[in-house]
N, C-alpha and C. Protein backbone atom coordinates (compact mmCIF):
# COMPACT_ATOMS: atom_id res chain seq x y z
N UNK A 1 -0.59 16.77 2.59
CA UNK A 1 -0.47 16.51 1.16
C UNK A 1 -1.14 15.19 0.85
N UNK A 2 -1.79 15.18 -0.26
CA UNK A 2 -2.79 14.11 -0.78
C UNK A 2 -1.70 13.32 -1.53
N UNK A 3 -1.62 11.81 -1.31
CA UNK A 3 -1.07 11.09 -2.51
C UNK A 3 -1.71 11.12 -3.57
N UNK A 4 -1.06 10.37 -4.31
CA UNK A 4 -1.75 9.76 -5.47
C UNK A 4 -2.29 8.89 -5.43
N UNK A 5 -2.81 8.60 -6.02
CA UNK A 5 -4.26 7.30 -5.90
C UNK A 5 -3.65 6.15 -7.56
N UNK A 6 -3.08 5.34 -7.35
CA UNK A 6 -2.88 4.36 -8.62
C UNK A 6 -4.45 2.98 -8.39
N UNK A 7 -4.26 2.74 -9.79
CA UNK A 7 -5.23 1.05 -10.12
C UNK A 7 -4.21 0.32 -10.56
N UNK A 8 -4.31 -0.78 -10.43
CA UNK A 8 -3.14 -1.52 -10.67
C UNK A 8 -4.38 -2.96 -10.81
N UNK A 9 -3.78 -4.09 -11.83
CA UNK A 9 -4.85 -5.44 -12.06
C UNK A 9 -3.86 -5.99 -11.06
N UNK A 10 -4.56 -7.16 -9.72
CA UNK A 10 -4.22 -8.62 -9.60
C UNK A 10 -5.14 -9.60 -10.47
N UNK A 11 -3.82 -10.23 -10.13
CA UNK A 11 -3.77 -12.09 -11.02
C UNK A 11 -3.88 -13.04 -9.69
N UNK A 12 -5.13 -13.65 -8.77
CA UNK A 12 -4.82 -14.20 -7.99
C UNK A 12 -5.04 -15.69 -8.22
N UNK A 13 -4.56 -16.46 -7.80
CA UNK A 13 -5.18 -17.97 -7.81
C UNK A 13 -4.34 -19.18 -6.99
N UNK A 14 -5.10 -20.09 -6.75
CA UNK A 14 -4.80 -20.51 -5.27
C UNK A 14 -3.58 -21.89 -5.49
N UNK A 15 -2.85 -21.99 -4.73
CA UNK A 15 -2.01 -23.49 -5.11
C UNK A 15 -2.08 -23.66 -3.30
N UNK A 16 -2.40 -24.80 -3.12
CA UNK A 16 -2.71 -25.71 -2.40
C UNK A 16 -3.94 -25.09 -1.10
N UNK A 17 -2.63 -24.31 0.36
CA UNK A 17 -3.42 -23.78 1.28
C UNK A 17 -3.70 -22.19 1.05
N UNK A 18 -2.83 -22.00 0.08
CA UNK A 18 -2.63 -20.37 -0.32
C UNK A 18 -3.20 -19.70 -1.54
N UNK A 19 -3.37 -18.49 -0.95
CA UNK A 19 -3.81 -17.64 -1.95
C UNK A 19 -2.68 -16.71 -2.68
N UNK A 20 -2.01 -16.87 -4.13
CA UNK A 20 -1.11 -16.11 -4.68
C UNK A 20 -1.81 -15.17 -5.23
N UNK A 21 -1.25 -13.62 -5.26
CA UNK A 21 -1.88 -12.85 -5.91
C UNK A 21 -0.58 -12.05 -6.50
N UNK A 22 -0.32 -11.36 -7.55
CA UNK A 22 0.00 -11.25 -8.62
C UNK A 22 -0.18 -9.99 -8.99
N UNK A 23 0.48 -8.51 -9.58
CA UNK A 23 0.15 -7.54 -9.58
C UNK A 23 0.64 -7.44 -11.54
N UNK A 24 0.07 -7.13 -12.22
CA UNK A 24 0.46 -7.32 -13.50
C UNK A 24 0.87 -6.88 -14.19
N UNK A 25 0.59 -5.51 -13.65
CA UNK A 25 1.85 -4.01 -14.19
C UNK A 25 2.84 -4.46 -13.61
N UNK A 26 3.45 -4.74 -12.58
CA UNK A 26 4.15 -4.72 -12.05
C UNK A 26 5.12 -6.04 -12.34
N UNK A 27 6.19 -6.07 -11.51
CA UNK A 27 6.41 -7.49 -11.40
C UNK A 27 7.26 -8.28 -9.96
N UNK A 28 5.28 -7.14 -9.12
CA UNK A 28 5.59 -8.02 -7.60
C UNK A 28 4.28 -9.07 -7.57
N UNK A 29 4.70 -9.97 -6.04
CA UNK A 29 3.32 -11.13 -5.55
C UNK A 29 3.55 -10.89 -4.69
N UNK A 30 2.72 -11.87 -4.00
CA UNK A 30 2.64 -11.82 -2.47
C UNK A 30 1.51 -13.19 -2.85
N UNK A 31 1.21 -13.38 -1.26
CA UNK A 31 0.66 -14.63 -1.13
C UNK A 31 -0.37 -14.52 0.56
N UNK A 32 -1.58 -15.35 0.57
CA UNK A 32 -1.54 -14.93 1.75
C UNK A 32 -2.82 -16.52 2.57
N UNK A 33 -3.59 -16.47 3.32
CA UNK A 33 -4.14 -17.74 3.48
C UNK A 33 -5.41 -17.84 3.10
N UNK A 34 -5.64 -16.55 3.02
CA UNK A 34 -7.15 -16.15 2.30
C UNK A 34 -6.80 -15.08 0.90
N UNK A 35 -8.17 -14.98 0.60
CA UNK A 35 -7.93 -14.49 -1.32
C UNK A 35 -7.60 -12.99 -0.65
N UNK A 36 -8.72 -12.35 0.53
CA UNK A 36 -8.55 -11.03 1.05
C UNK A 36 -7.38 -10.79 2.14
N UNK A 37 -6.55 -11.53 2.22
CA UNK A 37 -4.87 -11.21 3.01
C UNK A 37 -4.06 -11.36 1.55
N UNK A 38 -4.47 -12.41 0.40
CA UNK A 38 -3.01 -11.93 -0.82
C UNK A 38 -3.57 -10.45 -0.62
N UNK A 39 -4.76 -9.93 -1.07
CA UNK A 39 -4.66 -9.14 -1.43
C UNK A 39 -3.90 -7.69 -0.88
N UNK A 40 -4.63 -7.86 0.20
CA UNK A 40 -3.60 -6.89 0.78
C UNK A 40 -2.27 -6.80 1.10
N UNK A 41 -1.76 -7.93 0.98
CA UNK A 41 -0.16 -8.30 1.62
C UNK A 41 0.44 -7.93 0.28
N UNK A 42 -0.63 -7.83 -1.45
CA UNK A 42 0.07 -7.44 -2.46
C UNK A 42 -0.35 -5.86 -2.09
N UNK A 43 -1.21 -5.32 -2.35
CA UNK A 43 -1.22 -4.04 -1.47
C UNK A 43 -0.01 -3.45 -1.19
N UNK A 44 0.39 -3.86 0.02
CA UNK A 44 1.71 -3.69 0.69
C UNK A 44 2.67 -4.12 0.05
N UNK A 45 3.21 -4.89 -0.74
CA UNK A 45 4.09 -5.07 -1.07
C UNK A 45 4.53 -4.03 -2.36
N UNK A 46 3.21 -3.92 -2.83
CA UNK A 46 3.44 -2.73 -4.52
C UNK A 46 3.80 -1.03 -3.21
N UNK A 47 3.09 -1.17 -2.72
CA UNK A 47 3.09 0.34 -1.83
C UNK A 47 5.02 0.27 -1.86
N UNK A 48 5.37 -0.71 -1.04
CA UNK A 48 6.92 -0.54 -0.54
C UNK A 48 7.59 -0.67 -2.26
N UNK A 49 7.05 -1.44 -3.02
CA UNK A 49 8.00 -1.97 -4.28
C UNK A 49 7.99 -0.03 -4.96
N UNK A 50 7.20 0.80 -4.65
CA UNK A 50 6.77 1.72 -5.05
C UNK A 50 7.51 3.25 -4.28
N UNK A 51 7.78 2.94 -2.86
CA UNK A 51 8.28 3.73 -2.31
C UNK A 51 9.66 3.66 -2.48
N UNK A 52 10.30 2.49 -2.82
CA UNK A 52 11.79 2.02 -2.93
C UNK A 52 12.49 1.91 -4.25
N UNK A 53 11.52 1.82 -5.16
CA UNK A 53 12.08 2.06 -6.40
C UNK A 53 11.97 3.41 -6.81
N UNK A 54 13.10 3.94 -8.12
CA UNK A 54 13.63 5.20 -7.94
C UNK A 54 12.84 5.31 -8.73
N UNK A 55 12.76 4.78 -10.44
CA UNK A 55 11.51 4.56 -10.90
C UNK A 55 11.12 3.85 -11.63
N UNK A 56 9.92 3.01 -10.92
CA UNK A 56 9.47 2.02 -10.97
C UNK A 56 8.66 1.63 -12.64
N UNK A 57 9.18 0.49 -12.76
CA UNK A 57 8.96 -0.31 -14.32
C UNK A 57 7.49 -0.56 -14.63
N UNK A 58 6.61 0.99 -14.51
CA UNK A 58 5.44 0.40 -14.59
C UNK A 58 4.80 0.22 -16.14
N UNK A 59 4.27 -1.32 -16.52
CA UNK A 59 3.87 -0.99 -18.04
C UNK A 59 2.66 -0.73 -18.38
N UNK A 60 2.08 -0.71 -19.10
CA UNK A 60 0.50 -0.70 -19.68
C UNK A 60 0.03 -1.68 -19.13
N UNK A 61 -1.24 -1.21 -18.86
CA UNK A 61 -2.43 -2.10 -18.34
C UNK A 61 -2.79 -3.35 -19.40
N UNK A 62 -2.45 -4.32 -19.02
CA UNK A 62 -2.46 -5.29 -20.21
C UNK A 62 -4.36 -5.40 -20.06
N UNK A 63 -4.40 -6.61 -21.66
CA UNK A 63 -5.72 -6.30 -21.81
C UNK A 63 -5.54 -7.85 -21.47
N UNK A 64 -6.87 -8.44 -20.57
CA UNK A 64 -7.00 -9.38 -19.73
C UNK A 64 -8.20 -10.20 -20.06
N UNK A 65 -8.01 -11.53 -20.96
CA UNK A 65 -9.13 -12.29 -21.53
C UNK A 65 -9.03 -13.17 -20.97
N UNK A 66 -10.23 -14.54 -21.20
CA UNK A 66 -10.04 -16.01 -20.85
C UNK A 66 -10.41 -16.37 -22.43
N UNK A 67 -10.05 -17.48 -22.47
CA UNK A 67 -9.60 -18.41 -23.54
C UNK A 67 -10.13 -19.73 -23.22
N UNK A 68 -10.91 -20.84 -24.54
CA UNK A 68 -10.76 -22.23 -24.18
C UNK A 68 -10.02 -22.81 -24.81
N UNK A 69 -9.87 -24.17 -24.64
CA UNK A 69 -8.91 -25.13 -24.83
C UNK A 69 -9.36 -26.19 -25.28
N UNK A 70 -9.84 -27.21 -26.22
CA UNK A 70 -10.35 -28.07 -26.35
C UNK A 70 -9.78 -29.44 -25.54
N UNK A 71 -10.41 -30.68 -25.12
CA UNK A 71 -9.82 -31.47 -25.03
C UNK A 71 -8.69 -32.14 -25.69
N UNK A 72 -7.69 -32.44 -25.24
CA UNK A 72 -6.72 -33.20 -25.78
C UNK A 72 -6.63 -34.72 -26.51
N UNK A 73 -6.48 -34.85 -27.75
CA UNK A 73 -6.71 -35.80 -28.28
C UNK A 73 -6.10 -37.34 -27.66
């Protein structure tokens, strides 16, 4: 039997030695030492957050911009 195949957005970005990554439907992370271990360790973590929840709080694909900020006076 074939699973299902989901897309899901990460949010990754780094605080200090680590890479946090961020799943945005969702509301799992994970973290890892490179940008390509968050990723997969979030991977894994939505897979299990997914197998273990009865059913899972997934919302709309939010819509995902950048924004500036002017300097502060």
């Amino acid at each position: 039997m074939t699973g299902l195949v989901r897309t899901f957005t990460a949010a990754v970005h780094q605080e200090d030695d680590w890479y946090v990554a961020r799943c945005l439907e969702l509301d799992v992370a994970s973290q890892g030492e490179t940008l390509d271990a968050s990723l997969a360790n979030l991977r894994e973590a939505v897979e299990v957050y997914l197998e273990e929840a009865a059913q899972p709080a997934i919302e709309a694909t939010p819509f995902v911009t950048s924004f500036q900020v002017g300097k502060a006076a």
